[in-house]
PDB file of N, CA and C in Angstrom:
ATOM      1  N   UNK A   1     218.413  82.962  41.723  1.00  0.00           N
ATOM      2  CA  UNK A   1     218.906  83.975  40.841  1.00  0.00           C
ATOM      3  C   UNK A   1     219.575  85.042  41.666  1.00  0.00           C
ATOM      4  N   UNK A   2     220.760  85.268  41.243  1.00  0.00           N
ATOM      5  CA  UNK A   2     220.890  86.686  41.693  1.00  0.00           C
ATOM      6  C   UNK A   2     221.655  88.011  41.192  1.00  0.00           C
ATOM      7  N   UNK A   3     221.456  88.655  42.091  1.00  0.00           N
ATOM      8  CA  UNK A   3     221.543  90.302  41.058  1.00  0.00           C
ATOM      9  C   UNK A   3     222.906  91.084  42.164  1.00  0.00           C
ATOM     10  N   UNK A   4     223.216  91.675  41.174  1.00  0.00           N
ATOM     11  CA  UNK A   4     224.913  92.643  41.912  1.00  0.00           C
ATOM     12  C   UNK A   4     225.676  91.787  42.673  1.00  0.00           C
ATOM     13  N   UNK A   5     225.935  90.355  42.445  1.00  0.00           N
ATOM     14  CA  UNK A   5     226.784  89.601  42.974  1.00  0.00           C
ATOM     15  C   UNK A   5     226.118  89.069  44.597  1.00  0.00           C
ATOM     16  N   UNK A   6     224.577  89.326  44.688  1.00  0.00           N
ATOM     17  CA  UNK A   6     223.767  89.032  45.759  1.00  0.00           C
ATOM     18  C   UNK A   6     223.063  87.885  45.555  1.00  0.00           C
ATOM     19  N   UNK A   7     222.885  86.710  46.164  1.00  0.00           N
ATOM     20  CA  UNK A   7     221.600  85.769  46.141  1.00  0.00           C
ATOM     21  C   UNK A   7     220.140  86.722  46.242  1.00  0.00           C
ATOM     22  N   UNK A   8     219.027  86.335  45.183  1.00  0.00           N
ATOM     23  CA  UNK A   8     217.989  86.973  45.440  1.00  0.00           C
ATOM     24  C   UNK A   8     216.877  86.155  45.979  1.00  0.00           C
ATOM     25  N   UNK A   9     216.539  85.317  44.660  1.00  0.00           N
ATOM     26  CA  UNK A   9     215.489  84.509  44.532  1.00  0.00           C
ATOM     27  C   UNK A   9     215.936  83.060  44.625  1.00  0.00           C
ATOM     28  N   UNK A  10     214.687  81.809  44.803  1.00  0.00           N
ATOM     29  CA  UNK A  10     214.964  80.610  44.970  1.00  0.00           C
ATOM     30  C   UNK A  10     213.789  80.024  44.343  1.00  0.00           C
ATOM     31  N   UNK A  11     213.549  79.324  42.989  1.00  0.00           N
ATOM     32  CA  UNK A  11     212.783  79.054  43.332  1.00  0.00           C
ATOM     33  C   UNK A  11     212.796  77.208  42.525  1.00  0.00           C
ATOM     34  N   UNK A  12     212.157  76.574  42.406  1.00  0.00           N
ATOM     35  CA  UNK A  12     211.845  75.187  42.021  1.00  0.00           C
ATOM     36  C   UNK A  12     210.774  74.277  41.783  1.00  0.00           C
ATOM     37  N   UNK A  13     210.075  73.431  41.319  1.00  0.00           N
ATOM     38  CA  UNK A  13     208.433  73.198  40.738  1.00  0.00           C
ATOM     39  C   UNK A  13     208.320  72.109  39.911  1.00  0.00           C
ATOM     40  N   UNK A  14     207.221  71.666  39.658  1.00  0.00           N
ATOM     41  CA  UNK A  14     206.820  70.746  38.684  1.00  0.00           C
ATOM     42  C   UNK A  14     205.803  70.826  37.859  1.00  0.00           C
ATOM     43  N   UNK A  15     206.708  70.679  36.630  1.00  0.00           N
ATOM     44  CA  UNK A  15     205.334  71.155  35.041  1.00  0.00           C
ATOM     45  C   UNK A  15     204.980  69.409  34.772  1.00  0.00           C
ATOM     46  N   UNK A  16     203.609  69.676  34.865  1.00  0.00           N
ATOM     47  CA  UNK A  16     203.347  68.571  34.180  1.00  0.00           C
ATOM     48  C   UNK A  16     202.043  68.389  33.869  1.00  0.00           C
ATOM     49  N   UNK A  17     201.000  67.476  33.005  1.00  0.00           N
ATOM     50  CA  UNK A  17     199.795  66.833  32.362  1.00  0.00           C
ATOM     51  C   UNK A  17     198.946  66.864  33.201  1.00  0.00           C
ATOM     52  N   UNK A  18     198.319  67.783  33.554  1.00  0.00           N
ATOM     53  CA  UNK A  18     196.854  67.929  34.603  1.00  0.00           C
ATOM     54  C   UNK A  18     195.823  67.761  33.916  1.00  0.00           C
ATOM     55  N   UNK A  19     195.206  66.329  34.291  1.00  0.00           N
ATOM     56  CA  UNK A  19     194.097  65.550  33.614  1.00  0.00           C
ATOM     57  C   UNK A  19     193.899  65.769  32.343  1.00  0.00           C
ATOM     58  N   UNK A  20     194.642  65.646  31.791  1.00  0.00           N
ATOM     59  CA  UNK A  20     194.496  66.342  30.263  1.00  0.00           C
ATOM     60  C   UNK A  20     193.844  67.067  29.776  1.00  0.00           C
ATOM     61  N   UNK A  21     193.414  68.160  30.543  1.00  0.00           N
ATOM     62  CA  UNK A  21     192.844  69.403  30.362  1.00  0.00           C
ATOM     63  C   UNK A  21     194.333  70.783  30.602  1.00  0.00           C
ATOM     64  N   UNK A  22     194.905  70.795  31.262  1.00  0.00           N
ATOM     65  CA  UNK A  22     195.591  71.938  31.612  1.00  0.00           C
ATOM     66  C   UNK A  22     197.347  71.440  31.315  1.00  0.00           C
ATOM     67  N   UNK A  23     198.090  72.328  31.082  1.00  0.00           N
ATOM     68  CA  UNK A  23     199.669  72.100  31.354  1.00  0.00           C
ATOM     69  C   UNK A  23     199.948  72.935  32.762  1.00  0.00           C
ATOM     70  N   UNK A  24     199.928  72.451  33.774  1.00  0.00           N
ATOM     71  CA  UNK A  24     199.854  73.015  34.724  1.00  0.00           C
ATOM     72  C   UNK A  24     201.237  73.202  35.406  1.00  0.00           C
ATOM     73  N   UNK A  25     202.065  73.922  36.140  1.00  0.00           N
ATOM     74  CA  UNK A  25     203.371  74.522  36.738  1.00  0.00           C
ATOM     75  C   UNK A  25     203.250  75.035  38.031  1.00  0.00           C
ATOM     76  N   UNK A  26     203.582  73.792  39.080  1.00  0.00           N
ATOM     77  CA  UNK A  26     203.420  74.244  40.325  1.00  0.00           C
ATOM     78  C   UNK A  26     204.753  74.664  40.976  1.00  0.00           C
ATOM     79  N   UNK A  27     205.143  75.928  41.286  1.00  0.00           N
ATOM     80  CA  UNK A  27     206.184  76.520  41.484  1.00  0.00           C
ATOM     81  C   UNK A  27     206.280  76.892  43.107  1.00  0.00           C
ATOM     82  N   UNK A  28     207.485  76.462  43.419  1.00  0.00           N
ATOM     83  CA  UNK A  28     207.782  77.011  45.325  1.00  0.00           C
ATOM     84  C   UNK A  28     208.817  77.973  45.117  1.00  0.00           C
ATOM     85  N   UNK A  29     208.647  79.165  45.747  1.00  0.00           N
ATOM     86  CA  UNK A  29     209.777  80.387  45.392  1.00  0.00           C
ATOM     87  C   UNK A  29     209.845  80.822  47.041  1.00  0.00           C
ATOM     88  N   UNK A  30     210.837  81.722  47.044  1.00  0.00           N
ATOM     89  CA  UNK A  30     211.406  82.371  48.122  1.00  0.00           C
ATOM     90  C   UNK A  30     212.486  83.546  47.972  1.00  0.00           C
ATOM     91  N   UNK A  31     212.391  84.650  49.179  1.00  0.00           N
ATOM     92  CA  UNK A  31     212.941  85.823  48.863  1.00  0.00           C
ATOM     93  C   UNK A  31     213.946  84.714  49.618  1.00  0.00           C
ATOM     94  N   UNK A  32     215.536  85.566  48.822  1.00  0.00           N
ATOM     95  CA  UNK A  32     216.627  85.016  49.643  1.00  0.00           C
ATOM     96  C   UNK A  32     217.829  86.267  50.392  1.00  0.00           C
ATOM     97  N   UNK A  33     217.221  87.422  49.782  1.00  0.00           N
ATOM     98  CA  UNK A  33     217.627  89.196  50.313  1.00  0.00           C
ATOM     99  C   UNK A  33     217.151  89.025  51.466  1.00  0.00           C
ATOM    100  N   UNK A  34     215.926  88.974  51.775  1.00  0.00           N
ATOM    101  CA  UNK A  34     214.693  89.544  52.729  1.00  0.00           C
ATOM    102  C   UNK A  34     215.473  91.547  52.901  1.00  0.00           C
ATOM    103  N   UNK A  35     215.384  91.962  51.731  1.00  0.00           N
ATOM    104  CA  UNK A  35     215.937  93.401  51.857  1.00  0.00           C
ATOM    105  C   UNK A  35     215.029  94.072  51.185  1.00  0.00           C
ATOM    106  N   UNK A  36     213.868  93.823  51.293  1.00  0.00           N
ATOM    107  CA  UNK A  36     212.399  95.015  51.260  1.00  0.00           C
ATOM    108  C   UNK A  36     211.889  94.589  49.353  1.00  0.00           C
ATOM    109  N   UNK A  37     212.507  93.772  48.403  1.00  0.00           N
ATOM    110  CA  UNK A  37     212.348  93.767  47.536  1.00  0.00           C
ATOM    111  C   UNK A  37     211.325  92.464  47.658  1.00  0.00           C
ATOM    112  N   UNK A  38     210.473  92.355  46.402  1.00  0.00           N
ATOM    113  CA  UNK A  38     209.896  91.360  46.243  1.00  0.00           C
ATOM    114  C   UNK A  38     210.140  90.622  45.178  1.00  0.00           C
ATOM    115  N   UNK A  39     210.194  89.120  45.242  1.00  0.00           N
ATOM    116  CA  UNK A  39     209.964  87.825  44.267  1.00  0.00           C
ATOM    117  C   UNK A  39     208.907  87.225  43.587  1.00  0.00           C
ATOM    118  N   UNK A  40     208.934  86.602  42.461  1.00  0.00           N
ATOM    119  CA  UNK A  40     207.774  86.263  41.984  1.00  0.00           C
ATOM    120  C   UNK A  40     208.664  85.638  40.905  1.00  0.00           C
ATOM    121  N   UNK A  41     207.459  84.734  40.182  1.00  0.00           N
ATOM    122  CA  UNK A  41     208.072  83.764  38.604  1.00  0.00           C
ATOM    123  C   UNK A  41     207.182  83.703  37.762  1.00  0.00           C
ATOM    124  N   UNK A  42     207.524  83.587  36.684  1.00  0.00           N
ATOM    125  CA  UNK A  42     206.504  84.079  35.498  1.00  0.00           C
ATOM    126  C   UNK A  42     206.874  82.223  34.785  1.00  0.00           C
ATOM    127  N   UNK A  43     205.754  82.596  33.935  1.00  0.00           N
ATOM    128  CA  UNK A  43     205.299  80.740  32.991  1.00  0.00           C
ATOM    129  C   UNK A  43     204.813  81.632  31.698  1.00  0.00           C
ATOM    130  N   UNK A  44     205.551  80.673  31.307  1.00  0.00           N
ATOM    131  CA  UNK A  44     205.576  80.065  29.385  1.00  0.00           C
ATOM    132  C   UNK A  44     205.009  78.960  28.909  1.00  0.00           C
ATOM    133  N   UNK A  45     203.902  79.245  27.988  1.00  0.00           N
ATOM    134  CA  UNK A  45     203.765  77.975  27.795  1.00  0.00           C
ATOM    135  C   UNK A  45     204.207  77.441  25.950  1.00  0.00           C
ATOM    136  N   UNK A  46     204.907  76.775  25.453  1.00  0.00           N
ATOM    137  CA  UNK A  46     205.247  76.568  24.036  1.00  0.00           C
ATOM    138  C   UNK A  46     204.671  75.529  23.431  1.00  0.00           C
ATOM    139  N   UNK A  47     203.752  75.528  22.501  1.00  0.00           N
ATOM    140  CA  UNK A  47     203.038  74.206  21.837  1.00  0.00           C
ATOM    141  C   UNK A  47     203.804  73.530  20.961  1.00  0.00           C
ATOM    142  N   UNK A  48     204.185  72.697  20.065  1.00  0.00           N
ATOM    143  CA  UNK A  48     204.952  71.979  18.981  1.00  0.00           C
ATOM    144  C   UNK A  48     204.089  72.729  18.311  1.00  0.00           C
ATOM    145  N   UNK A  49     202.808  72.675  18.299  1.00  0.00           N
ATOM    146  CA  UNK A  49     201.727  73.375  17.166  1.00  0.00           C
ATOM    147  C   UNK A  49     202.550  74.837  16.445  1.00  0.00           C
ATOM    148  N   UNK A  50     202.966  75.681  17.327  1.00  0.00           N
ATOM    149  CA  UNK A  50     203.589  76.331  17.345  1.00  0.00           C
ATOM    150  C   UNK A  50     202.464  78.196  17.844  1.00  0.00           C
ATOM    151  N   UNK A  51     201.508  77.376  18.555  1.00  0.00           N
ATOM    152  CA  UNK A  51     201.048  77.763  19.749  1.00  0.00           C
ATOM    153  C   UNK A  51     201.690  78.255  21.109  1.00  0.00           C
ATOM    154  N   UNK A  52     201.848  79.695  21.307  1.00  0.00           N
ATOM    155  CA  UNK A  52     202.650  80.325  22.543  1.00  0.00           C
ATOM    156  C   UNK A  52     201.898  80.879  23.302  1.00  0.00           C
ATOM    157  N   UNK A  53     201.908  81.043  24.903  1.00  0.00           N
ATOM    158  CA  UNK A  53     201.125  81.784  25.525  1.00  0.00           C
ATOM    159  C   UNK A  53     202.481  82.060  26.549  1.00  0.00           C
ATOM    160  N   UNK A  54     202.460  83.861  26.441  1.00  0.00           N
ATOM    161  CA  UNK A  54     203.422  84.272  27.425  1.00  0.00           C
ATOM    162  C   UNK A  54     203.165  85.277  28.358  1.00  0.00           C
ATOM    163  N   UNK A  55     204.145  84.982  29.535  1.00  0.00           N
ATOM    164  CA  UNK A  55     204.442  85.395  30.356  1.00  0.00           C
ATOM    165  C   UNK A  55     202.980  85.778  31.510  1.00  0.00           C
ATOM    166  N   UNK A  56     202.570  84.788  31.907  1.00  0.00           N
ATOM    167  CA  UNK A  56     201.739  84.631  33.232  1.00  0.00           C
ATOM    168  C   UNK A  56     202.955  84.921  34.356  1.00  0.00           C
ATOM    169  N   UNK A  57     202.706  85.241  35.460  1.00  0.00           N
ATOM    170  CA  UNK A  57     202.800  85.768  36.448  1.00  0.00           C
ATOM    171  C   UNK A  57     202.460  85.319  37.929  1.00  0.00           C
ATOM    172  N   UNK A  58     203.129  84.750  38.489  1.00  0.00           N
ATOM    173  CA  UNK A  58     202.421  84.633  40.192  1.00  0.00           C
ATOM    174  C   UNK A  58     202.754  85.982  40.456  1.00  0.00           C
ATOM    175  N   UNK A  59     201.725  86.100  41.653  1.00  0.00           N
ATOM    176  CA  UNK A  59     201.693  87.124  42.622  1.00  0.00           C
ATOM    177  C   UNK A  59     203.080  87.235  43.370  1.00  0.00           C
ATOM    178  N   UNK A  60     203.611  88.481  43.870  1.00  0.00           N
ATOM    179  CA  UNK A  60     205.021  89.269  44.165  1.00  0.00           C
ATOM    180  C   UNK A  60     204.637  89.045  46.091  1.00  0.00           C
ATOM    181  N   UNK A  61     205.913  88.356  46.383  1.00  0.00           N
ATOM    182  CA  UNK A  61     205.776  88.266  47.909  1.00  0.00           C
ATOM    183  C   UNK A  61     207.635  88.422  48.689  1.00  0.00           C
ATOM    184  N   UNK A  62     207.506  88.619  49.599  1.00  0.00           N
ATOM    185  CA  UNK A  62     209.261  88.468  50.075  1.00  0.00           C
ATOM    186  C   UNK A  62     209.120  87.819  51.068  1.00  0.00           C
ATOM    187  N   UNK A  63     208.570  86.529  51.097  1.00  0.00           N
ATOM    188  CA  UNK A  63     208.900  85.680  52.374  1.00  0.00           C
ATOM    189  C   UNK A  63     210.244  85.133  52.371  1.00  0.00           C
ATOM    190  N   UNK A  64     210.888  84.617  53.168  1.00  0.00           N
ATOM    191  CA  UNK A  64     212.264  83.735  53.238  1.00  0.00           C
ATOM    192  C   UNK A  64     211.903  82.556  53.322  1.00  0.00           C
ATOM    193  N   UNK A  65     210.685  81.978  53.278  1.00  0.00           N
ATOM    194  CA  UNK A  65     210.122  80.599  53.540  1.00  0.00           C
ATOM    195  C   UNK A  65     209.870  80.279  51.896  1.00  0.00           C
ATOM    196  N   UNK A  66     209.769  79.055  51.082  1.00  0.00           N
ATOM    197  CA  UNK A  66     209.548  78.780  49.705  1.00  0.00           C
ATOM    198  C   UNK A  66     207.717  78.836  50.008  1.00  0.00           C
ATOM    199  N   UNK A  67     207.300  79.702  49.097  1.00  0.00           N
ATOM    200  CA  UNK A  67     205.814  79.740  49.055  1.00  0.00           C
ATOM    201  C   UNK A  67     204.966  79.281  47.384  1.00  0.00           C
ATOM    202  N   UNK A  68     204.003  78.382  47.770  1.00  0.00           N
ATOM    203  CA  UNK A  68     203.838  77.586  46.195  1.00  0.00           C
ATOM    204  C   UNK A  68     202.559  78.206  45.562  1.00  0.00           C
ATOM    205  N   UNK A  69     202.611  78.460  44.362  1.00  0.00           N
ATOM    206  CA  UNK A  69     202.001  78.690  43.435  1.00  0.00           C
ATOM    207  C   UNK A  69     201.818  77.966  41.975  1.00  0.00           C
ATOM    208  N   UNK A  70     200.630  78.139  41.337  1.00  0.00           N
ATOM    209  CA  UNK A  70     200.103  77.604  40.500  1.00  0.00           C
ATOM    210  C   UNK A  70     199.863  78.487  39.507  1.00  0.00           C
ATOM    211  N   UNK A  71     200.463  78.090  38.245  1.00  0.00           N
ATOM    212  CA  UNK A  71     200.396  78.548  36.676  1.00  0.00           C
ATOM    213  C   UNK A  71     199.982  77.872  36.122  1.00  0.00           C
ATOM    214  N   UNK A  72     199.094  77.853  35.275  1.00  0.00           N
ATOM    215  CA  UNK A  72     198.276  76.936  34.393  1.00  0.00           C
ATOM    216  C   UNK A  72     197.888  77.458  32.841  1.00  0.00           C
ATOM    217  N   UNK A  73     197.585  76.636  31.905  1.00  0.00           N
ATOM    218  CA  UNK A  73     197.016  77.022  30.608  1.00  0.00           C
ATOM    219  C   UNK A  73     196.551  75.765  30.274  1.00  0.00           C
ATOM    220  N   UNK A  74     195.341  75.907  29.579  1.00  0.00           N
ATOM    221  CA  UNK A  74     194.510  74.777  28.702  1.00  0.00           C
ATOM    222  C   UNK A  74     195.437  73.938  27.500  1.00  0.00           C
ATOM    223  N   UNK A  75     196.051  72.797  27.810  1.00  0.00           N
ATOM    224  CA  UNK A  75     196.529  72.306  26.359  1.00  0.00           C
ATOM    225  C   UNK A  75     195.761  72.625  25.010  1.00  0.00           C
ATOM    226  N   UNK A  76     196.738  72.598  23.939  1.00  0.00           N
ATOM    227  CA  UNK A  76     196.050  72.895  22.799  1.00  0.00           C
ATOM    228  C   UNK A  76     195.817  71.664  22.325  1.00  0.00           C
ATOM    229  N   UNK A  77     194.039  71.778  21.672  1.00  0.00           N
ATOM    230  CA  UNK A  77     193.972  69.870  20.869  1.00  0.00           C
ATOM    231  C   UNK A  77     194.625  69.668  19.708  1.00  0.00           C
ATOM    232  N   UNK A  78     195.370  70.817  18.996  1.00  0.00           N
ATOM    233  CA  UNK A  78     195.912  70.128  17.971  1.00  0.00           C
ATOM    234  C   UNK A  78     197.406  69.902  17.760  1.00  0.00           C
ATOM    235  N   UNK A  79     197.911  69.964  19.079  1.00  0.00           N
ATOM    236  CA  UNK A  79     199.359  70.099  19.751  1.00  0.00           C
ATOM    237  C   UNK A  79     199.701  68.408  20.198  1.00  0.00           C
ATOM    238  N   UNK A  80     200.567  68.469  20.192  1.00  0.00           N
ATOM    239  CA  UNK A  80     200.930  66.595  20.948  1.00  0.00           C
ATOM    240  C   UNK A  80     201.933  66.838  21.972  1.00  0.00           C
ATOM    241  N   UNK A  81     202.596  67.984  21.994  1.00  0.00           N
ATOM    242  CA  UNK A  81     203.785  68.092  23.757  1.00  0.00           C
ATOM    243  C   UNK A  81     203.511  69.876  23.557  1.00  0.00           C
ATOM    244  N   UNK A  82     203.994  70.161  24.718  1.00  0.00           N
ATOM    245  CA  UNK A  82     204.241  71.503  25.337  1.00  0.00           C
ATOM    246  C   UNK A  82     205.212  71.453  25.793  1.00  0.00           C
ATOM    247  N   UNK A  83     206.393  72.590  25.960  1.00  0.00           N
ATOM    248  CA  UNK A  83     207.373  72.929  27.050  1.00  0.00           C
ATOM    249  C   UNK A  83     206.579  74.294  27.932  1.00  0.00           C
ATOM    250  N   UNK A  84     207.383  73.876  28.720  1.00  0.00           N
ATOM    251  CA  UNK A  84     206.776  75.077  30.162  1.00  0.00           C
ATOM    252  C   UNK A  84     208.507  76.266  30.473  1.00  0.00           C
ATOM    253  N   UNK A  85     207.928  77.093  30.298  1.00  0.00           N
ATOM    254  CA  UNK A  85     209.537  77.668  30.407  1.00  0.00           C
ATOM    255  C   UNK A  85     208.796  78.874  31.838  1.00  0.00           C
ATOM    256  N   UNK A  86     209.760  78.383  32.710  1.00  0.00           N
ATOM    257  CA  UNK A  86     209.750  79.104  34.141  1.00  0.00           C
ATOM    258  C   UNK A  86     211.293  79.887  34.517  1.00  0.00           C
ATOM    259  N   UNK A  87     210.697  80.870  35.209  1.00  0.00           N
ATOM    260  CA  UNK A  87     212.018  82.286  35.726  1.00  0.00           C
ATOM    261  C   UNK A  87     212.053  82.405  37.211  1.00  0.00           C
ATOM    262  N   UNK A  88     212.521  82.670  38.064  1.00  0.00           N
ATOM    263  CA  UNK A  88     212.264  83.536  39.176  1.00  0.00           C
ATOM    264  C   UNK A  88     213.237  84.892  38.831  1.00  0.00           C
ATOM    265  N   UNK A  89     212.148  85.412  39.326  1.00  0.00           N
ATOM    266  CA  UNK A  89     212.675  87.172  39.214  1.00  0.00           C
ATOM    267  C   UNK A  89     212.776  87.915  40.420  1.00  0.00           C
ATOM    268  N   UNK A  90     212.720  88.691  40.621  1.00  0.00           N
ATOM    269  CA  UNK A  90     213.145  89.770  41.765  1.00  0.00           C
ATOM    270  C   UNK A  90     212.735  91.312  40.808  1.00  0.00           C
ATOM    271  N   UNK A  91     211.752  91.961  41.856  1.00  0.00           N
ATOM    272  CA  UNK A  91     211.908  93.524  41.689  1.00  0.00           C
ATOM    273  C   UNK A  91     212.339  94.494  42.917  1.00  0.00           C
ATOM    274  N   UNK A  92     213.343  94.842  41.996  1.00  0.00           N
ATOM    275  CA  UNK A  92     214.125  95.571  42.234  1.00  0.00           C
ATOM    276  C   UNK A  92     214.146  97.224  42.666  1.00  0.00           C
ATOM    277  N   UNK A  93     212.824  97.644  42.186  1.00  0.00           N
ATOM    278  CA  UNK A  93     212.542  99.236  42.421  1.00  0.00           C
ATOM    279  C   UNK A  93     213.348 100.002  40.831  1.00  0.00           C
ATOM    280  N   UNK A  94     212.564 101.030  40.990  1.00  0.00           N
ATOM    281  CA  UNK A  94     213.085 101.761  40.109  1.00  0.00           C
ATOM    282  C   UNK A  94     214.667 102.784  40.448  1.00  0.00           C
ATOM    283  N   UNK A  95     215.413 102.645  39.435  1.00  0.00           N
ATOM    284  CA  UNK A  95     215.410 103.021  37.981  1.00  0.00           C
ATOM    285  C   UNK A  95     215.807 100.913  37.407  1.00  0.00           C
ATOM    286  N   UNK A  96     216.225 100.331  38.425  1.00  0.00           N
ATOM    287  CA  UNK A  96     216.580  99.175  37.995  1.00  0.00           C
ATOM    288  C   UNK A  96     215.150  98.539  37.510  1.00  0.00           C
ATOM    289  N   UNK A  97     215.406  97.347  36.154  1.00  0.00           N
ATOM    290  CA  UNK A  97     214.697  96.541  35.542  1.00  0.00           C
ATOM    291  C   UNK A  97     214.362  95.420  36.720  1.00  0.00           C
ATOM    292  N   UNK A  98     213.266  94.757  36.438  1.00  0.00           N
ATOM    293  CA  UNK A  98     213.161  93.195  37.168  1.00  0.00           C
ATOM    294  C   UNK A  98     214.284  92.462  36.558  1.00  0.00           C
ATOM    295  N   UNK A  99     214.754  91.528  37.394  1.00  0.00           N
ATOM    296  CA  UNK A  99     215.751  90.646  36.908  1.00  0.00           C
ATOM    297  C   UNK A  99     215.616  89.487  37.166  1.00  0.00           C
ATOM    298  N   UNK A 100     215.663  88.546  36.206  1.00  0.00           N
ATOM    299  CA  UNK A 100     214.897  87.056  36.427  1.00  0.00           C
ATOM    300  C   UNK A 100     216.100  86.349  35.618  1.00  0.00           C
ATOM    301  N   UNK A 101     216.286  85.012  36.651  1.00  0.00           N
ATOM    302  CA  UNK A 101     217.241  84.019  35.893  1.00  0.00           C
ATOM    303  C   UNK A 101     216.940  83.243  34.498  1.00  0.00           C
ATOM    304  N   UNK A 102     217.375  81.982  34.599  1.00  0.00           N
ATOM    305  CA  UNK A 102     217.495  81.711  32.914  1.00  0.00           C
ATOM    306  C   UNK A 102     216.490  81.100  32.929  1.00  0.00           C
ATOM    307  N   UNK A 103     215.684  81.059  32.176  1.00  0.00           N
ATOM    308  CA  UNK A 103     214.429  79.779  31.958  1.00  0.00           C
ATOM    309  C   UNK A 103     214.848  78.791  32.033  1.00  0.00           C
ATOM    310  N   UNK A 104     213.961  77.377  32.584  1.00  0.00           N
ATOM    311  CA  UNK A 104     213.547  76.584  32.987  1.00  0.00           C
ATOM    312  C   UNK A 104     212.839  76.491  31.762  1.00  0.00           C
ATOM    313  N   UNK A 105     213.242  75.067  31.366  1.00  0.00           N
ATOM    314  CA  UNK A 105     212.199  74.463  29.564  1.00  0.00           C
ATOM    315  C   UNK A 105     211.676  72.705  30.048  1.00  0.00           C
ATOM    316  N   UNK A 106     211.138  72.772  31.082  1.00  0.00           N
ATOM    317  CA  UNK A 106     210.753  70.993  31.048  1.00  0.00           C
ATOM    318  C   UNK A 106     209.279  70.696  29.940  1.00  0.00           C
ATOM    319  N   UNK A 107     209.164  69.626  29.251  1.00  0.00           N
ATOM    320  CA  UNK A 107     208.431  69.019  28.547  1.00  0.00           C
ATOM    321  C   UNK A 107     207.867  68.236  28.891  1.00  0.00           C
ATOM    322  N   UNK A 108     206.411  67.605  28.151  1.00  0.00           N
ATOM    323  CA  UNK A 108     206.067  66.434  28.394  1.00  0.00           C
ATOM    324  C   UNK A 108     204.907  66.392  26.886  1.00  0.00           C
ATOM    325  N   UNK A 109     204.994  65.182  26.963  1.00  0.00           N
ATOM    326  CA  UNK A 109     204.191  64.975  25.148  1.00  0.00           C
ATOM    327  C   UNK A 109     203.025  64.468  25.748  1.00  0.00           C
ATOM    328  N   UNK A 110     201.428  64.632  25.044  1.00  0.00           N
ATOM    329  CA  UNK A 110     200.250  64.207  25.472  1.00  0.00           C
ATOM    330  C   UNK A 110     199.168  63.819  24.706  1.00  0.00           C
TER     331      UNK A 110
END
């Protein structure tokens, strides 16, 4: 993602069916500034049920190396697929907003 015509963030992952208990979203991100700001990516989770749980959060870091994290939520039992909708963001400091690219919507039915 990036912000004022700058590369910020990087990031990339895999949503998928963790033992059929969890919809789990393992995400690798990276600062791509390394200019004092920090990165992080937030998870969505969307039921067909029409069951939503939003905006979880990894922890905010500015490495230049991709560092992996784990987002998770309990499938719902009366749901049959989920989409996972993932961002990488960048904060920015004040007076500027966080700014996070476009969601990421991968699925899987269960």
């Amino acid at each position: 993602m990036s912000y004022d015509g700058k590369p910020r963030a990087s990031a990339y992952g895999d949503f998928r069916n963790d033992r059929h208990i969890n919809a789990k979203n393992k995400i690798m991100s990276k600062d791509l500034a390394a200019d004092g700001n920090t990165v992080y990516t937030t998870g969505n989770w969307y039921f067909e049920n029409g069951a939503e749980v939003h905006q979880l959060n990894t922890p905010e870091h500015n490495h230049t190396y991709y560092v992996t994290h784990y987002l998770k939520h309990p499938l719902e039992a009366t749901a049959k697929s989920v989409r996972g909708g993932t961002r990488a963001c960048v904060q920015l400091g004040w007076p500027v907003p966080d700014t996070c690219s476009v969601q990421a919507l991968p699925s899987f039915d269960y």
